[in-house]
C-alpha atoms as a PDB file:
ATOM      1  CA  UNK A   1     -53.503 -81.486  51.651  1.00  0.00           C
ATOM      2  CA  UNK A   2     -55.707 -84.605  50.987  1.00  0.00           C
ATOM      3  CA  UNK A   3     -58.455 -85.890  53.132  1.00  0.00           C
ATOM      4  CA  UNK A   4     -58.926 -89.132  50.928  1.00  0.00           C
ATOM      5  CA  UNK A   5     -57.532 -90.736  54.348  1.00  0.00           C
ATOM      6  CA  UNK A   6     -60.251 -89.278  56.817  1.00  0.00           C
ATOM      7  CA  UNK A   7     -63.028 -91.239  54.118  1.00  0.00           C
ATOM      8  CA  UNK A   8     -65.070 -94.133  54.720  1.00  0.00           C
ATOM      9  CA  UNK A   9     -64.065 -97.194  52.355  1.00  0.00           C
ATOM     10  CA  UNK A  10     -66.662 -97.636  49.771  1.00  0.00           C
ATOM     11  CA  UNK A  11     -67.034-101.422  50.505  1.00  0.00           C
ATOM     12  CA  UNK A  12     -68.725-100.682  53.375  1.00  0.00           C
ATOM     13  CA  UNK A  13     -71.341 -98.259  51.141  1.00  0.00           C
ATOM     14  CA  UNK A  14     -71.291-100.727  48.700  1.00  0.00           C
ATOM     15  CA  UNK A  15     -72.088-103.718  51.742  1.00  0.00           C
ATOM     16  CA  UNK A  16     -75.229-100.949  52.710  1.00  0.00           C
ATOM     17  CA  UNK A  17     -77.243-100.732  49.269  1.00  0.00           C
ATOM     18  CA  UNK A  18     -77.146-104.583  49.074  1.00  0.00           C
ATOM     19  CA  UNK A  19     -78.813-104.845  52.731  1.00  0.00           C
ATOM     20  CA  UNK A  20     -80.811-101.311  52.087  1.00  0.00           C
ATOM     21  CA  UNK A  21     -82.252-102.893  48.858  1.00  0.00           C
ATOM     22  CA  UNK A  22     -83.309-106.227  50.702  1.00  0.00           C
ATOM     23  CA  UNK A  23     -85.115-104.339  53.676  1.00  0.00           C
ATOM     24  CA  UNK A  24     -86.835-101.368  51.196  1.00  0.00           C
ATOM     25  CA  UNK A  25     -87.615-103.786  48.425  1.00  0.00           C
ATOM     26  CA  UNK A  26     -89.118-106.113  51.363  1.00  0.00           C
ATOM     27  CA  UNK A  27     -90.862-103.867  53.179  1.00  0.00           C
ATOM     28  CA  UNK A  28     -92.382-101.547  50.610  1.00  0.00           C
ATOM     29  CA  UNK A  29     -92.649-100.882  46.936  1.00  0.00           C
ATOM     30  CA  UNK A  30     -90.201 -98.784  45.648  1.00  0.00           C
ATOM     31  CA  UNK A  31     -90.521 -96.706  42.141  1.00  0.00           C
ATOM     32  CA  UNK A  32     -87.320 -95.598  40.890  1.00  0.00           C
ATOM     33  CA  UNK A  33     -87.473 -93.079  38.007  1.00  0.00           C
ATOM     34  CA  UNK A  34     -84.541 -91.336  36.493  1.00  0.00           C
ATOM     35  CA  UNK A  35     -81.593 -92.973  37.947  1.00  0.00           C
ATOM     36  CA  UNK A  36     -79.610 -93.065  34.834  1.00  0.00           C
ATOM     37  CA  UNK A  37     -79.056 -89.240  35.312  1.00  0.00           C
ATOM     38  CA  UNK A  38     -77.028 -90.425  38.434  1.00  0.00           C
ATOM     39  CA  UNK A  39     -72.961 -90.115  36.681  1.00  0.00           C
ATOM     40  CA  UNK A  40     -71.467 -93.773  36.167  1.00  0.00           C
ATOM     41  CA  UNK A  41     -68.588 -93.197  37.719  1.00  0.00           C
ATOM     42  CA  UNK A  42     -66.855 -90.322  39.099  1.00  0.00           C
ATOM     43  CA  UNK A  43     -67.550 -88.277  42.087  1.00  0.00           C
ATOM     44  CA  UNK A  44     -71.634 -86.699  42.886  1.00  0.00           C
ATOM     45  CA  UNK A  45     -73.834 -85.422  45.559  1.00  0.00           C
ATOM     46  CA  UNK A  46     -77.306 -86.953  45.953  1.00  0.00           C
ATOM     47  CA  UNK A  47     -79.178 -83.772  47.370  1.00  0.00           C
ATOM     48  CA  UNK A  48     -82.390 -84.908  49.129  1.00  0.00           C
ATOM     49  CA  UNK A  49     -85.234 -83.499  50.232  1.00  0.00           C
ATOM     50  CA  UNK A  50     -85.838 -85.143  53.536  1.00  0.00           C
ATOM     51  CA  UNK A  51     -89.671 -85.858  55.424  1.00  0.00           C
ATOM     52  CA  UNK A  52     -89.365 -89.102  56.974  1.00  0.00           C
ATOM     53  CA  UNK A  53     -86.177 -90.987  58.427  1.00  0.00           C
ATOM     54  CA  UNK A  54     -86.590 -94.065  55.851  1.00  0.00           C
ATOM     55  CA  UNK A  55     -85.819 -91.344  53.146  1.00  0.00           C
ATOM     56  CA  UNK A  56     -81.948 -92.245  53.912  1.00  0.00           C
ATOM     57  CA  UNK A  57     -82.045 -96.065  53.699  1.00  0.00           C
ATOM     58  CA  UNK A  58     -84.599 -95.885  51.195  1.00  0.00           C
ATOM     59  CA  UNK A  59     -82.227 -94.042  48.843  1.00  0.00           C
ATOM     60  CA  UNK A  60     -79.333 -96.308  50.120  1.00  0.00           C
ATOM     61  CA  UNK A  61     -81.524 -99.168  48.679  1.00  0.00           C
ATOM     62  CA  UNK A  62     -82.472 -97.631  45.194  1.00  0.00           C
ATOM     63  CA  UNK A  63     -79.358 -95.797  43.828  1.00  0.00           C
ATOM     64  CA  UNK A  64     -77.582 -97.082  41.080  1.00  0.00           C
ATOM     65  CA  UNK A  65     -73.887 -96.474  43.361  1.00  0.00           C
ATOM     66  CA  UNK A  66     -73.058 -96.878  46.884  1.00  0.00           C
ATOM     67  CA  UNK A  67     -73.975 -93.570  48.673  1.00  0.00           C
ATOM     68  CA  UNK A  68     -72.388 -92.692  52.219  1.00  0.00           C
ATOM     69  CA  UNK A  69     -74.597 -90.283  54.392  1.00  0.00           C
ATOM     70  CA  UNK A  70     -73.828 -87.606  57.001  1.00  0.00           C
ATOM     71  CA  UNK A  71     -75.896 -88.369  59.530  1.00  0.00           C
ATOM     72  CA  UNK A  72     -76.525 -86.773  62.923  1.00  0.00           C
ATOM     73  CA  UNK A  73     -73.721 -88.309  65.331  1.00  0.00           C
ATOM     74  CA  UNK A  74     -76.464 -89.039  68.194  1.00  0.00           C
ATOM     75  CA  UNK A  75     -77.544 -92.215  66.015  1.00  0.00           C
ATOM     76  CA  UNK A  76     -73.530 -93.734  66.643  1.00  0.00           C
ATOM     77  CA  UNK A  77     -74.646 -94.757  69.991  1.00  0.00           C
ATOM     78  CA  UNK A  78     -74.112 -98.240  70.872  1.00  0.00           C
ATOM     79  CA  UNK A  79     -74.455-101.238  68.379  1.00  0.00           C
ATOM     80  CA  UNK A  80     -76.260 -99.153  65.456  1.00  0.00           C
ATOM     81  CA  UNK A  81     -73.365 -96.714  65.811  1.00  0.00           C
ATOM     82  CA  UNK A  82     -70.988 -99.658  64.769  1.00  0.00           C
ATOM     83  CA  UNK A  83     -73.523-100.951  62.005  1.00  0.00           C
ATOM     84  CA  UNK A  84     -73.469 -97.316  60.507  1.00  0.00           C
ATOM     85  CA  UNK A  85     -69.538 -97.253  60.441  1.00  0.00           C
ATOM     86  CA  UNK A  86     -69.368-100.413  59.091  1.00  0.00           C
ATOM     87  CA  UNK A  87     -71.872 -99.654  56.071  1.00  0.00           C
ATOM     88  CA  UNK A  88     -69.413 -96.363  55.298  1.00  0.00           C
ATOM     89  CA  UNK A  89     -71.749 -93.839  56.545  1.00  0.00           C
ATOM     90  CA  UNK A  90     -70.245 -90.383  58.088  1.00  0.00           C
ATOM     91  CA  UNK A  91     -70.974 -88.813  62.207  1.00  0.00           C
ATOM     92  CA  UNK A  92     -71.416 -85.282  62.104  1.00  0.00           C
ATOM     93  CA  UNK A  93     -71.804 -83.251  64.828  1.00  0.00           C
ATOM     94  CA  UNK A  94     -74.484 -80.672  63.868  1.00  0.00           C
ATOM     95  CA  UNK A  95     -73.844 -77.755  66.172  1.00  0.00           C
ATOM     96  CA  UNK A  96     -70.615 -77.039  65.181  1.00  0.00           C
ATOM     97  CA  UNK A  97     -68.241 -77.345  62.394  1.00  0.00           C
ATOM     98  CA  UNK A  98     -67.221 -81.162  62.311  1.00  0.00           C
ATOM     99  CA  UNK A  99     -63.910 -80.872  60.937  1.00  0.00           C
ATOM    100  CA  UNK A 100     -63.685 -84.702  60.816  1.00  0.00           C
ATOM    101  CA  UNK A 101     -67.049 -84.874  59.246  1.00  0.00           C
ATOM    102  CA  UNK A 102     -66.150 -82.739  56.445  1.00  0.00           C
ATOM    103  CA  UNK A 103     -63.032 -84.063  55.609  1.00  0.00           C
ATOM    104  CA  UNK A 104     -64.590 -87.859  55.582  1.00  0.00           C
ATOM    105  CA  UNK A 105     -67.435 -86.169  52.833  1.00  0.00           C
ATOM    106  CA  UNK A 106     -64.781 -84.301  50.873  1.00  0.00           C
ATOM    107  CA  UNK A 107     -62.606 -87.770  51.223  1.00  0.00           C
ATOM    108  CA  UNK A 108     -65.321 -89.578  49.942  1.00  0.00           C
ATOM    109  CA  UNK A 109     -65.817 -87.486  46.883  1.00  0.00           C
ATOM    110  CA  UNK A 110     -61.753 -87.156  46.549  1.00  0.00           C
ATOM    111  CA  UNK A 111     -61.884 -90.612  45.982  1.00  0.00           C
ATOM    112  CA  UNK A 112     -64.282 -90.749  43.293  1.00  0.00           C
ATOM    113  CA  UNK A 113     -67.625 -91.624  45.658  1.00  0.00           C
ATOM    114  CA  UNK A 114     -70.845 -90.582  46.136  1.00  0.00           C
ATOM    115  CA  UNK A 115     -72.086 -88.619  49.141  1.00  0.00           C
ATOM    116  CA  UNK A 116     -75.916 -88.097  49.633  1.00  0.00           C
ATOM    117  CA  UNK A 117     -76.596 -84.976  51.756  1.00  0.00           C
ATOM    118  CA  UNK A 118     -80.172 -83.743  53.384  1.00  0.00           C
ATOM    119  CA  UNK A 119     -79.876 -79.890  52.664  1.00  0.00           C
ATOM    120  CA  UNK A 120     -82.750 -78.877  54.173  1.00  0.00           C
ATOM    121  CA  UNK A 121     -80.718 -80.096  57.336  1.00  0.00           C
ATOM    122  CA  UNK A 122     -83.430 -81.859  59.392  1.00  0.00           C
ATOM    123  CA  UNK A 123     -86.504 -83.363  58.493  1.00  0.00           C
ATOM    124  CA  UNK A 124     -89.358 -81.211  57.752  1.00  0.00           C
ATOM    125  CA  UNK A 125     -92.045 -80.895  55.106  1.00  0.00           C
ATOM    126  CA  UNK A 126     -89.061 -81.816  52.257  1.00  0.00           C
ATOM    127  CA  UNK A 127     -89.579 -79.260  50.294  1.00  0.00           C
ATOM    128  CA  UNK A 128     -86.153 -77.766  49.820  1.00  0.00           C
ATOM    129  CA  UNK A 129     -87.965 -74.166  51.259  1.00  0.00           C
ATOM    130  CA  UNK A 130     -85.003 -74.077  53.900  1.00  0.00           C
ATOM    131  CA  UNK A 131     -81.468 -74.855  52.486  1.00  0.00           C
ATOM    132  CA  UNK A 132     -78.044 -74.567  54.512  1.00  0.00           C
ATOM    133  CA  UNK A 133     -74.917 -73.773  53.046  1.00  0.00           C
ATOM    134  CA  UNK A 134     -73.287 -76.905  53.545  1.00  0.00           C
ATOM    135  CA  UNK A 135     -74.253 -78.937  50.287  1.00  0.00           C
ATOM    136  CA  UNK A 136     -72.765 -75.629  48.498  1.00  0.00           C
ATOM    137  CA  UNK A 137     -69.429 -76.178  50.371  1.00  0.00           C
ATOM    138  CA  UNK A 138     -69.048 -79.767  49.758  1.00  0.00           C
ATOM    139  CA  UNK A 139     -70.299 -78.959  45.600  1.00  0.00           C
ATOM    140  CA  UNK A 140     -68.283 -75.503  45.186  1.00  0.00           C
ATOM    141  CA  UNK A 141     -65.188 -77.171  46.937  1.00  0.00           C
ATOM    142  CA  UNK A 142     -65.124 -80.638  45.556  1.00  0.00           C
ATOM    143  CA  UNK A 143     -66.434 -79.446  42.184  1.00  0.00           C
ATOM    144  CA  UNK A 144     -68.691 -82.503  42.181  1.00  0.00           C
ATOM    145  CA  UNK A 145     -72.100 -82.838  40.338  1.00  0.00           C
ATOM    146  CA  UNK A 146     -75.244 -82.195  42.425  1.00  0.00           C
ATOM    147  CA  UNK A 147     -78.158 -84.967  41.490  1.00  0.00           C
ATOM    148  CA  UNK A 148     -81.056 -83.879  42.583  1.00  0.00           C
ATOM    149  CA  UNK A 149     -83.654 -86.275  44.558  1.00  0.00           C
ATOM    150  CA  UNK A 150     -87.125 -86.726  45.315  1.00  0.00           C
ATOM    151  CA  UNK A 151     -88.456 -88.977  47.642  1.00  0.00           C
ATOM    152  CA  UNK A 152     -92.049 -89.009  47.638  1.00  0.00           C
ATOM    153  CA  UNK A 153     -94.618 -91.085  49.559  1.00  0.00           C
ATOM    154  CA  UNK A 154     -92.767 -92.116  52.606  1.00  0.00           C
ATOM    155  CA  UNK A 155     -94.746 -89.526  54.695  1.00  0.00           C
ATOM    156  CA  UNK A 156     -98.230 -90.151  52.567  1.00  0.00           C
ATOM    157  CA  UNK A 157     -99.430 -93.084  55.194  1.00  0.00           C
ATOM    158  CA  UNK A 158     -98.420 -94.421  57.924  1.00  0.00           C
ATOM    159  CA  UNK A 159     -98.639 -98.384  59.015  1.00  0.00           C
ATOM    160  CA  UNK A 160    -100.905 -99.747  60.851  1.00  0.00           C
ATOM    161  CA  UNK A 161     -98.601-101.793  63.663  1.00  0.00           C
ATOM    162  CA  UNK A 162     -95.652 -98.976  63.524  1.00  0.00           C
ATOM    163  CA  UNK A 163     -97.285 -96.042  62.878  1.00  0.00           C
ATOM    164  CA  UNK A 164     -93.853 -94.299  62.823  1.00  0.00           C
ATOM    165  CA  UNK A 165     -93.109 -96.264  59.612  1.00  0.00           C
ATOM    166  CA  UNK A 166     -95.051 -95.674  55.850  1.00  0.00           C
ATOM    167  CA  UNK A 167     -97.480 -98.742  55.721  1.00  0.00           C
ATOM    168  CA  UNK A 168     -95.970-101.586  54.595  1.00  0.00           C
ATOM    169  CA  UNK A 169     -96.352-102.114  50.782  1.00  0.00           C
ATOM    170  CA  UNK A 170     -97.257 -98.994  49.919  1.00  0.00           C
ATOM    171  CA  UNK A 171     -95.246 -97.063  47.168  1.00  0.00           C
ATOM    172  CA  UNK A 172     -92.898 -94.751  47.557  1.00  0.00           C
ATOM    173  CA  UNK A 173     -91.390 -93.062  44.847  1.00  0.00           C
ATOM    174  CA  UNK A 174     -87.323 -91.952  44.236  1.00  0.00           C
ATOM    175  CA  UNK A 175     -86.980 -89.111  41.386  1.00  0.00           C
ATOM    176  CA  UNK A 176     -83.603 -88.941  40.159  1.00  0.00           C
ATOM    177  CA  UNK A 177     -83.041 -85.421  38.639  1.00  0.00           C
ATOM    178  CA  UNK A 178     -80.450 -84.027  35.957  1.00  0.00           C
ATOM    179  CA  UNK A 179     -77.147 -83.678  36.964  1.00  0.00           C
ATOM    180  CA  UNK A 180     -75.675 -79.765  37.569  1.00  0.00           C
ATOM    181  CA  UNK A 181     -72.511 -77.593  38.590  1.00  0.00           C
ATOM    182  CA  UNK A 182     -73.477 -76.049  41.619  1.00  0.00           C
ATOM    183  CA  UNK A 183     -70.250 -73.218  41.085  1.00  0.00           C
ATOM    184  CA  UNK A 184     -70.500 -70.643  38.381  1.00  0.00           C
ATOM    185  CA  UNK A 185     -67.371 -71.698  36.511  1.00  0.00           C
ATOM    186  CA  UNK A 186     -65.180 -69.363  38.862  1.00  0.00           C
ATOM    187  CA  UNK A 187     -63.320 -71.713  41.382  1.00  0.00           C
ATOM    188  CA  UNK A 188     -64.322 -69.128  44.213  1.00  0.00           C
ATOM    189  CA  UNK A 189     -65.016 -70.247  47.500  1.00  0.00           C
ATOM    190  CA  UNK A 190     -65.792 -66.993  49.262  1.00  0.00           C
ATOM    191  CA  UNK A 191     -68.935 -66.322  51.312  1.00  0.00           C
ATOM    192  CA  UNK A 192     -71.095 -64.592  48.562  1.00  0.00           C
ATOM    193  CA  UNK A 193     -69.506 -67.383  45.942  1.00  0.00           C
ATOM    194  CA  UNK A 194     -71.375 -69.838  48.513  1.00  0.00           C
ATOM    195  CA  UNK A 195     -74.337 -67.703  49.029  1.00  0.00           C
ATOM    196  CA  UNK A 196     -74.852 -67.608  44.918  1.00  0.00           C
ATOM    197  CA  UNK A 197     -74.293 -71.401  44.749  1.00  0.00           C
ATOM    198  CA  UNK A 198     -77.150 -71.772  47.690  1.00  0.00           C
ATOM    199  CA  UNK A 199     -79.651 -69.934  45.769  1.00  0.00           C
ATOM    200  CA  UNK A 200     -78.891 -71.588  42.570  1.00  0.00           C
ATOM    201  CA  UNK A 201     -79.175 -75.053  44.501  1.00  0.00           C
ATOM    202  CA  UNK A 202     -82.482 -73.819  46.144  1.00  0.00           C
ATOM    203  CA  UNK A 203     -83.872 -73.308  42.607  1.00  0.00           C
ATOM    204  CA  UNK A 204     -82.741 -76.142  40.573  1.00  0.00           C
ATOM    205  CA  UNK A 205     -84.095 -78.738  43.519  1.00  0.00           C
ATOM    206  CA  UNK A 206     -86.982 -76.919  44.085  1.00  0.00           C
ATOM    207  CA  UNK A 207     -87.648 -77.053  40.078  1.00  0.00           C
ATOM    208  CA  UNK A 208     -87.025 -80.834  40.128  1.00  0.00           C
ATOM    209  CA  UNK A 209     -89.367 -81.559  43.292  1.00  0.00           C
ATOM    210  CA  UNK A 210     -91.923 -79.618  41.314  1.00  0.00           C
ATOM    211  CA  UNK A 211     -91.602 -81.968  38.163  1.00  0.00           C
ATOM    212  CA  UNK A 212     -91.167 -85.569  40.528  1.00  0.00           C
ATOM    213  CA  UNK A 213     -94.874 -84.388  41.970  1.00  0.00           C
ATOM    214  CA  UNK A 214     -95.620 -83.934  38.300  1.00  0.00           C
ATOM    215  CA  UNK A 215     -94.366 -86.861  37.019  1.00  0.00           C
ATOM    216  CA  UNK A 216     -95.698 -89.035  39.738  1.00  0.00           C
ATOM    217  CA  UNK A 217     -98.831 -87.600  40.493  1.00  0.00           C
ATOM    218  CA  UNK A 218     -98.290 -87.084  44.217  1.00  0.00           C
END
């Protein structure tokens, strides 16, 4: 059975990089490094580490394809709610197992899309210490490329009006990282497969997070 029909279009992604590059570009100075390593065409998963809340739009804003999100259903409250639908991004429902949710990611990637998932989970000190087995699911099952991400700087200083926010102009860097098959050639989906796949996530992102610092000096 499908679940391209459970997906968010991918105008509405599309619709949400033009507005996330306005507002990133505009309010601070992004760095983008590496995002030819991000496949042309074809179906991927952005895996990012995840310290501030503008690590979402900011990636929104600075890949080279539309990216659709699963993001915490208590943000679809109200107008915002409507905003995110309308810009193709996914509710999930963390404390259970969001059948909808999952079928709108895999749907996504069915299609050919791109679907950028936090697998630390929450946001913490984005380190990729703490990974859940969801971004192995969604990789193992869809057989999509994982990209990894770093997003570095959003959490370095805060502004000066909205102290919730990075400073305004300051630079915040987005490390694209080589593509990688997160399944070990097998097709399994069992619970060890999906354990495996986990650690060998864990260490490839972690590897990659270690070379963005590098790289950018942070």
């Amino acid at each position: 059975m499908t679940s391209t029909g459970s997906a968010p279009g991918a105008r509405g992604a599309a619709a949400g990089r033009r507005i996330g590059l306005g507002v990133m570009h505009g309010l601070w100075r992004p760095r983008v490094l590496g995002a030819e390593r991000v496949p042309p065409s074809g179906p991927a998963i952005l895996a990012v580490n995840h310290s501030h809340f503008v690590d979402g739009p900011m990636l929104m804003g600075t890949a080279p394809r539309p990216v659709h999100f699963l993001i915490k259903q208590e943000m679809f409250k109200g107008p915002l709610g409507s905003f995110l639908r309308g810009i193709g991004q996914i509710p999930v429902d963390r404390g259970s197992t969001d059948r909808a949710a999952v079928l709108g990611a895999l749907g996504v990637l069915e299609r050919g899309g791109v679907m950028g998932i936090f697998p630390e989970g929450t946001r913490g000190e984005g380190d990729f210490a703490s990974l859940r087995a969801g971004l192995a699911y969604f990789a193992v099952r869809s057989g999509a490329p994982v990209v990894p991400v770093a997003v570095l700087g959003s959490n370095d200083r805060p502004g000066r009006l909205v102290r919730a926010l990075p400073a305004l102009r300051s630079r915040i860097d987005v490390v694209f990282g080589d593509p990688f098959d997160a399944g070990d050639g097998s097709g399994r989906r069992t619970r060890a497969a999906l354990d495996d796949a986990t650690v060998r996530i864990q260490r490839r992102l972690t590897d990659h997070l270690a070379e963005a610092r590098r790289r950018t000096e942070r």
